[in-house]
Protein backbone atom coordinates (compact mmCIF):
# COMPACT_ATOMS: atom_id res chain seq x y z
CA UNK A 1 27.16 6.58 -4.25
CA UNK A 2 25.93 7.23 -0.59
CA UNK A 3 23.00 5.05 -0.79
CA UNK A 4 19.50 5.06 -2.05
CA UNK A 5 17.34 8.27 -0.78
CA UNK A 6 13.84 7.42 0.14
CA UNK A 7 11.37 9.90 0.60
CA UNK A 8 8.42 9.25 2.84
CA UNK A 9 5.17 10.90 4.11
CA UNK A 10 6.56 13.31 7.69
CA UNK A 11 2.83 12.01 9.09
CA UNK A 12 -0.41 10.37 8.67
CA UNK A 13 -1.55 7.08 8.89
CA UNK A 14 0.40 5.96 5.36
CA UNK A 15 3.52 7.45 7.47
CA UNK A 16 3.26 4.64 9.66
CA UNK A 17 2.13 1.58 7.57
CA UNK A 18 5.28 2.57 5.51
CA UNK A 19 7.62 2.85 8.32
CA UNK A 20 6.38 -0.58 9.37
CA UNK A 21 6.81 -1.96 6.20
CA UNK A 22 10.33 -0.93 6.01
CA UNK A 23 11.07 -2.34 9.53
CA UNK A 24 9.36 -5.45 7.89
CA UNK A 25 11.91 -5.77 4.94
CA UNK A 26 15.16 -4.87 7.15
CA UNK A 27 15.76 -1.12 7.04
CA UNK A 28 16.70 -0.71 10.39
CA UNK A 29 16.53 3.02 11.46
CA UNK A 30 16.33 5.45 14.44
CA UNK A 31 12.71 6.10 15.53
CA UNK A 32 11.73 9.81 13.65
CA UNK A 33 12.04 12.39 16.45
CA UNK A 34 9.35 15.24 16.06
CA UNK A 35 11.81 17.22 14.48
CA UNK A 36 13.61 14.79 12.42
CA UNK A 37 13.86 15.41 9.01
CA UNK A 38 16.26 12.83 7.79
CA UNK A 39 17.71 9.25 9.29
CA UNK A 40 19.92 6.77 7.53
CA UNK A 41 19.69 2.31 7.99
CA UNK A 42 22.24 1.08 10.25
CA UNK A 43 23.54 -0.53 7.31
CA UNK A 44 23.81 2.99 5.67
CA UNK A 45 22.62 1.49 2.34
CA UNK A 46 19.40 3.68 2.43
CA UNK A 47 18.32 7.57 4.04
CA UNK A 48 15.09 8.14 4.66
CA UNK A 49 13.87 11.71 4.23
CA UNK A 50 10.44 12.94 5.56
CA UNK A 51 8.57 15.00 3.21
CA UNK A 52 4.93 16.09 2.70
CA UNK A 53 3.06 13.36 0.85
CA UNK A 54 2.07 15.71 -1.89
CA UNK A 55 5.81 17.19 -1.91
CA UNK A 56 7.29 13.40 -2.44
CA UNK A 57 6.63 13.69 -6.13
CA UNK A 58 8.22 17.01 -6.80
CA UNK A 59 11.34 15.45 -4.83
CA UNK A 60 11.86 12.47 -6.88
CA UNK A 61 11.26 14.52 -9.86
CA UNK A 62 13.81 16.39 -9.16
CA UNK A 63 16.24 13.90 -7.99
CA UNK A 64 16.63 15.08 -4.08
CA UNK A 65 15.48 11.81 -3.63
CA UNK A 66 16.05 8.45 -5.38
CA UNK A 67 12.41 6.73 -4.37
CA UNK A 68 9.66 8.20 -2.97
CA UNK A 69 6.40 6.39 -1.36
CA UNK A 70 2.94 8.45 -2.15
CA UNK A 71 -0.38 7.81 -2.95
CA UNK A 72 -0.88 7.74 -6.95
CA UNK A 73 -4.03 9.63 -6.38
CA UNK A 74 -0.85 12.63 -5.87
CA UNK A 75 1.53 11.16 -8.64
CA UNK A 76 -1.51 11.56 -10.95
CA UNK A 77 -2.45 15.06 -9.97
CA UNK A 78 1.30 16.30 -9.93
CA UNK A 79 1.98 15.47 -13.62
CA UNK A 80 5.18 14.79 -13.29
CA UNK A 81 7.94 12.52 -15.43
CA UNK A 82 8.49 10.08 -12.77
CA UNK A 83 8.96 6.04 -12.94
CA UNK A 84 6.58 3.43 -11.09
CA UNK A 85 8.34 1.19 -9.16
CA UNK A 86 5.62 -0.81 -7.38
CA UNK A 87 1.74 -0.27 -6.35
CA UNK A 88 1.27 -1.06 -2.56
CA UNK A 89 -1.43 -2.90 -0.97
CA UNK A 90 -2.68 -0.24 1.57
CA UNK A 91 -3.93 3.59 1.45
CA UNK A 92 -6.09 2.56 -1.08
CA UNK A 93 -9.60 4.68 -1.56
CA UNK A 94 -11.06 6.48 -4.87
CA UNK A 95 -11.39 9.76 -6.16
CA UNK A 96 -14.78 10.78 -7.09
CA UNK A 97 -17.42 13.36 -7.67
CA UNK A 98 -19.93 13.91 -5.60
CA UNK A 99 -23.16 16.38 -4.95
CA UNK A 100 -25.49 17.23 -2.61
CA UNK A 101 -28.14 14.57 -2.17
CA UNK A 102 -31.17 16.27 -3.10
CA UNK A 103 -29.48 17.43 -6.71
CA UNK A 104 -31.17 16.00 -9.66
CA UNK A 105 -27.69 15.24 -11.40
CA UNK A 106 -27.45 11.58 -11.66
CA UNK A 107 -23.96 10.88 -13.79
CA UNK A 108 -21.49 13.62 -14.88
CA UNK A 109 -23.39 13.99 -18.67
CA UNK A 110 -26.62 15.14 -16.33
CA UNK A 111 -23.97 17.71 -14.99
CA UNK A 112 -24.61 21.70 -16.30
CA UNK A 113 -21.22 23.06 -17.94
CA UNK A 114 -20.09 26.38 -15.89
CA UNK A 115 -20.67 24.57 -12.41
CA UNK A 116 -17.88 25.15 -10.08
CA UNK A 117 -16.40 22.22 -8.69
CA UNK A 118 -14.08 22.27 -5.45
CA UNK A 119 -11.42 20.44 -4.95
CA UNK A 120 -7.58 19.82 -3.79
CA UNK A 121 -7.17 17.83 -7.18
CA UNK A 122 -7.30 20.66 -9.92
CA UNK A 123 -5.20 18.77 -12.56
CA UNK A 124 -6.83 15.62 -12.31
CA UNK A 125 -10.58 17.10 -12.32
CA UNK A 126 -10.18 19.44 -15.39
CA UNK A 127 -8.97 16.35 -17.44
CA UNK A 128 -11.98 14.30 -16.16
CA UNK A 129 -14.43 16.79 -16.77
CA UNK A 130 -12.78 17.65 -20.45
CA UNK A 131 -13.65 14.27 -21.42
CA UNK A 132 -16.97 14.83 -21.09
CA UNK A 133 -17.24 18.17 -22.64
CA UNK A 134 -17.81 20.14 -20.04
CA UNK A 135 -16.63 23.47 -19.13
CA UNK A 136 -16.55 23.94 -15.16
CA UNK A 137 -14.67 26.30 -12.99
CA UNK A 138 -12.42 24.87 -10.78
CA UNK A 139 -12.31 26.30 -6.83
CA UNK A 140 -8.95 24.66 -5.47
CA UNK A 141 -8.82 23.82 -1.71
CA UNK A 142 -6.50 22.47 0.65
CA UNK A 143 -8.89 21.18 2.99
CA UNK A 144 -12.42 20.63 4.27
CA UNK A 145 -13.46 19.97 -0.09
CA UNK A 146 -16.99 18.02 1.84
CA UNK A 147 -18.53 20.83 3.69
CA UNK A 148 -18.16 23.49 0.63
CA UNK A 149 -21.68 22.32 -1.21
CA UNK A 150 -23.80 22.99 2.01
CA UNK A 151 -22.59 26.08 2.16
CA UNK A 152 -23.76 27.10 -0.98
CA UNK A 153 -19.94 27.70 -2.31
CA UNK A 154 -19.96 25.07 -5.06
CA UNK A 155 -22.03 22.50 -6.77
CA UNK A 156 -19.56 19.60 -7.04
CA UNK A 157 -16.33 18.30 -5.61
CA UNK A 158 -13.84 16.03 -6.52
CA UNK A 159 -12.32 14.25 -3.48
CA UNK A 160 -11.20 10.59 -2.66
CA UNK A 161 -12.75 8.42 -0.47
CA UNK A 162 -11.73 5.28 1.36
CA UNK A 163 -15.44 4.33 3.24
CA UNK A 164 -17.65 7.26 1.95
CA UNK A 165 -18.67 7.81 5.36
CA UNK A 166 -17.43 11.43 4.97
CA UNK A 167 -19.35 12.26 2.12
CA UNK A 168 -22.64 10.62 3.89
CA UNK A 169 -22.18 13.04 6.94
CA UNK A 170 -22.35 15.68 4.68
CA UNK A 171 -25.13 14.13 2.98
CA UNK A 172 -23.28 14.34 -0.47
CA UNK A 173 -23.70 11.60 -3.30
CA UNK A 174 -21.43 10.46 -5.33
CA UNK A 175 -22.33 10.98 -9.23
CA UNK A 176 -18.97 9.68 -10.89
CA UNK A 177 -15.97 7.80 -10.26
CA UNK A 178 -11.86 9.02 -11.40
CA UNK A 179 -9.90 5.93 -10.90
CA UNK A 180 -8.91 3.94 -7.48
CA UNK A 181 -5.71 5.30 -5.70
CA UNK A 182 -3.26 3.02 -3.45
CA UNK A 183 0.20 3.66 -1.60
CA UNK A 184 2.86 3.49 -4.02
CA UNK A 185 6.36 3.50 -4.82
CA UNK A 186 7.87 5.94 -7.81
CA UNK A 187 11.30 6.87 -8.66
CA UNK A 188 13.39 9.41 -10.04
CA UNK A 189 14.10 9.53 -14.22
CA UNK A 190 15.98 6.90 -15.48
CA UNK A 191 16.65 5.52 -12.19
CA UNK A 192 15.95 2.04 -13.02
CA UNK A 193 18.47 2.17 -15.86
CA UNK A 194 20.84 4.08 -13.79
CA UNK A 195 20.86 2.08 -10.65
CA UNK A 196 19.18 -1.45 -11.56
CA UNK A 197 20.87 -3.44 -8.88
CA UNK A 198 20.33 -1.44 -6.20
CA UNK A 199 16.46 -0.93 -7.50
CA UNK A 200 16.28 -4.68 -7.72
CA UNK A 201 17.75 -4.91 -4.25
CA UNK A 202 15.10 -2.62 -2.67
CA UNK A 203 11.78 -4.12 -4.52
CA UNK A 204 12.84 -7.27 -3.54
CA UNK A 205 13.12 -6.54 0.43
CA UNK A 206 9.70 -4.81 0.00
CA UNK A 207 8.05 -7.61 -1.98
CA UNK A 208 9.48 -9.93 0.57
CA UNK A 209 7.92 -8.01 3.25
CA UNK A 210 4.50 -7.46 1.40
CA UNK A 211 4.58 -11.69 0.73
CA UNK A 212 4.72 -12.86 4.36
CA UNK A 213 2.25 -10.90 5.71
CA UNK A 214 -0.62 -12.86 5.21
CA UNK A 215 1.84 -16.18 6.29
CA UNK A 216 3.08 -18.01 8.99
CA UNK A 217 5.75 -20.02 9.44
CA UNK A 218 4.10 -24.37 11.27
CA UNK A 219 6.61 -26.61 12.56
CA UNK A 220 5.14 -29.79 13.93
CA UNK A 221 6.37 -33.53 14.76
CA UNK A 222 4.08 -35.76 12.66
CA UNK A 223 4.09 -39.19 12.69
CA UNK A 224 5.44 -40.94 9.67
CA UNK A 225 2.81 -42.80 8.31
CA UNK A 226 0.29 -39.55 8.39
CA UNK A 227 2.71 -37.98 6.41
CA UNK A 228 0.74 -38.05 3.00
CA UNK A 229 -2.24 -37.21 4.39
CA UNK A 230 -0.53 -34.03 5.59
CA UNK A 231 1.07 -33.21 2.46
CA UNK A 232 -2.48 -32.81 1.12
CA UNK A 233 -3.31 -29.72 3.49
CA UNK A 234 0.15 -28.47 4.22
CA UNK A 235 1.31 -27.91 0.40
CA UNK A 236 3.50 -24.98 1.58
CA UNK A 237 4.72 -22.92 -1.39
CA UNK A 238 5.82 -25.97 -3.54
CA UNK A 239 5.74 -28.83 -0.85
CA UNK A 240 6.61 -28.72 2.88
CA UNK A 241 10.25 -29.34 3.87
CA UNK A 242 10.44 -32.97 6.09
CA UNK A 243 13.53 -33.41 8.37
CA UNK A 244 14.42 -36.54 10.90
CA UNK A 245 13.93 -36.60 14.28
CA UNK A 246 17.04 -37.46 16.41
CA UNK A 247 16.37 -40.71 18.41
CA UNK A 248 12.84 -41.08 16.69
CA UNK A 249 12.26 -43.37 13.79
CA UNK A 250 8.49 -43.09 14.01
CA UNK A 251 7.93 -39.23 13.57
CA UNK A 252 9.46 -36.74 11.44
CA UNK A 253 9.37 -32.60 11.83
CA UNK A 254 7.26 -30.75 8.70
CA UNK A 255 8.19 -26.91 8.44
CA UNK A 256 5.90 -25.22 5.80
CA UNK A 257 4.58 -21.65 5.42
CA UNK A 258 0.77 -21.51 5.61
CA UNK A 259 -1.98 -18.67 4.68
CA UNK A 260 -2.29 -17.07 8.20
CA UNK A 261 -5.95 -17.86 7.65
CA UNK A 262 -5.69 -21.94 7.26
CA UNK A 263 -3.83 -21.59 10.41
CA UNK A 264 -5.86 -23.19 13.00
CA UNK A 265 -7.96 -24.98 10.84
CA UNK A 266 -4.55 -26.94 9.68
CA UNK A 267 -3.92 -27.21 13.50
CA UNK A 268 -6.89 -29.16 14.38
CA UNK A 269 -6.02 -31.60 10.90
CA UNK A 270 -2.70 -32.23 13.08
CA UNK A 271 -3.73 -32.29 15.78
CA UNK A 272 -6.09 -35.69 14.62
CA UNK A 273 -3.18 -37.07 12.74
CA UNK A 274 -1.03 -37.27 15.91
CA UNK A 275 0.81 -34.31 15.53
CA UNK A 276 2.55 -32.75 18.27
CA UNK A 277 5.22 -30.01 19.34
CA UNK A 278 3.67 -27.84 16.74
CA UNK A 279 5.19 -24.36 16.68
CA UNK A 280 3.65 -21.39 15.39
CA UNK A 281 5.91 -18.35 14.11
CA UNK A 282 5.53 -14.67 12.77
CA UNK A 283 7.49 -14.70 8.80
CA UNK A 284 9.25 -11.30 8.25
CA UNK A 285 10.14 -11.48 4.58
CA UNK A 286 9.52 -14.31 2.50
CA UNK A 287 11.38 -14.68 -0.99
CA UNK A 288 10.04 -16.33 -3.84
């Protein structure tokens, strides 16, 4: 086997947190030209191959690619047989229904059955609206879904959101809720029974990435008898790692990994306790 192919979003903001990401967890690639439609890691364990985000499904479906990083809000509408690998912590937002503010309609019973709904999620809104009984025609749209009810084209749409801010410029409301969407990983059929190492391998390297971004790594000389009164604020992830210092039978050096958000509140603690030559450092991956 050539290596793992990994299908990603051409452009768009979930382009990039993904491609950072990857850098994050090691896959060291060539920067995507404008043109580029393919790269491999230096290592040549992985290709990446740039797809549209709502084509990334059909290409892990189909096996072109191995692993494929969408939004589930496009898994969901595509239908297809393909595995979840891992939900992401970013590109998250919800798909709804909405209608214009001064409608009566105030939850998706209130709704009328025959009004036509527009939206780029056709699949996923006839299955919502057939649990409720209701029988509405379905205008599908690539683009622009917010702007259709002010001008008089439909009575409802079924979009996602991420602020709502979009829907309040149009002065739309939203009546009803689908489910919560976030950047995620899927792969091909069987391909965790096929390939489990190399599945393992991957997760891993993104988990590892996903883990340290809220951490930093603290190094700091602390003097030896504040050391239990350190190890009650600097627990680390199971305790904080205590080496000698050469020439120095007074101090010791603590290296622990710290929620990025204790950070300066732990360096004032150390500061107290006598600490110095306290180093402060970015953590890449971090593996449980």
């Amino acid at each position: 086997m050539d290596g793992l192919k990994i299908a990603i979003p051409n452009k768009g903001r979930m382009s990039e947190d993904i491609f950072a990401l990857l850098k994050q967890a090691g896959l060291n690639f060539p920067s995507k030209g404008e043109r580029t439609l393919s790269v491999k890691t230096q290592n040549g364990l992985y290709e990446i191959i740039f797809v549209r985000t709502k084509d990334i499904p059909n290409f892990v479906h189909a096996g072109v690619c191995d692993i494929g990083f969408t939004g589930q809000d496009i898994v969901n509408e595509s239908e297809l047989d393909v595995e979840d690998i891992l939900a992401l912590d970013f590109g998250k937002c919800t798909m709804v229904v909405a209608v214009k503010d001064e409608e009566t309609y105030k939850t998706i019973e209130d709704l009328p059955n025959g009004i036509k709904v527009a939206t780029s999620f056709p699949n996923v809104a006839k299955k919502y609206f057939a649990k409720f009984g209701k029988n509405v025609e379905i205008a599908k749209v690539e683009g622009a879904t917010e702007i259709m009810p002010r001008m008089g084209l439909v009575d409802a749409i079924v979009d996602i959101t991420s602020s709502g801010s979009t829907l309040k410029a149009n002065k739309l409301r939203i009546i009803g809720e689908i489910f919560n969407s976030s950047a995620v990983i899927i792969g091909r059929p069987n391909l965790t029974k096929e390939l489990p190492d190399e599945v393992k391998a991957f997760v891993r390297a993104i988990k590892s990435a996903i883990d340290a971004r809220d951490k930093k790594y603290l190094m700091a000389h602390i003097p030896k008898n504040a050391l239990e009164k350190v190890k009650e604020f600097l627990p680390g992830l199971s305790s904080p790692t205590v080496t000698t210092l050469y020439g120095n039978d007074d101090a010791v050096v603590v290296h622990v990994v710290v929620d990025k958000d204790k950070v300066y509140e732990s360096i004032d603690k150390l500061k107290t306790l006598g600490a110095s030559g306290i180093l402060i450092m970015t953590v890449d991956q971090m593996i449980k």
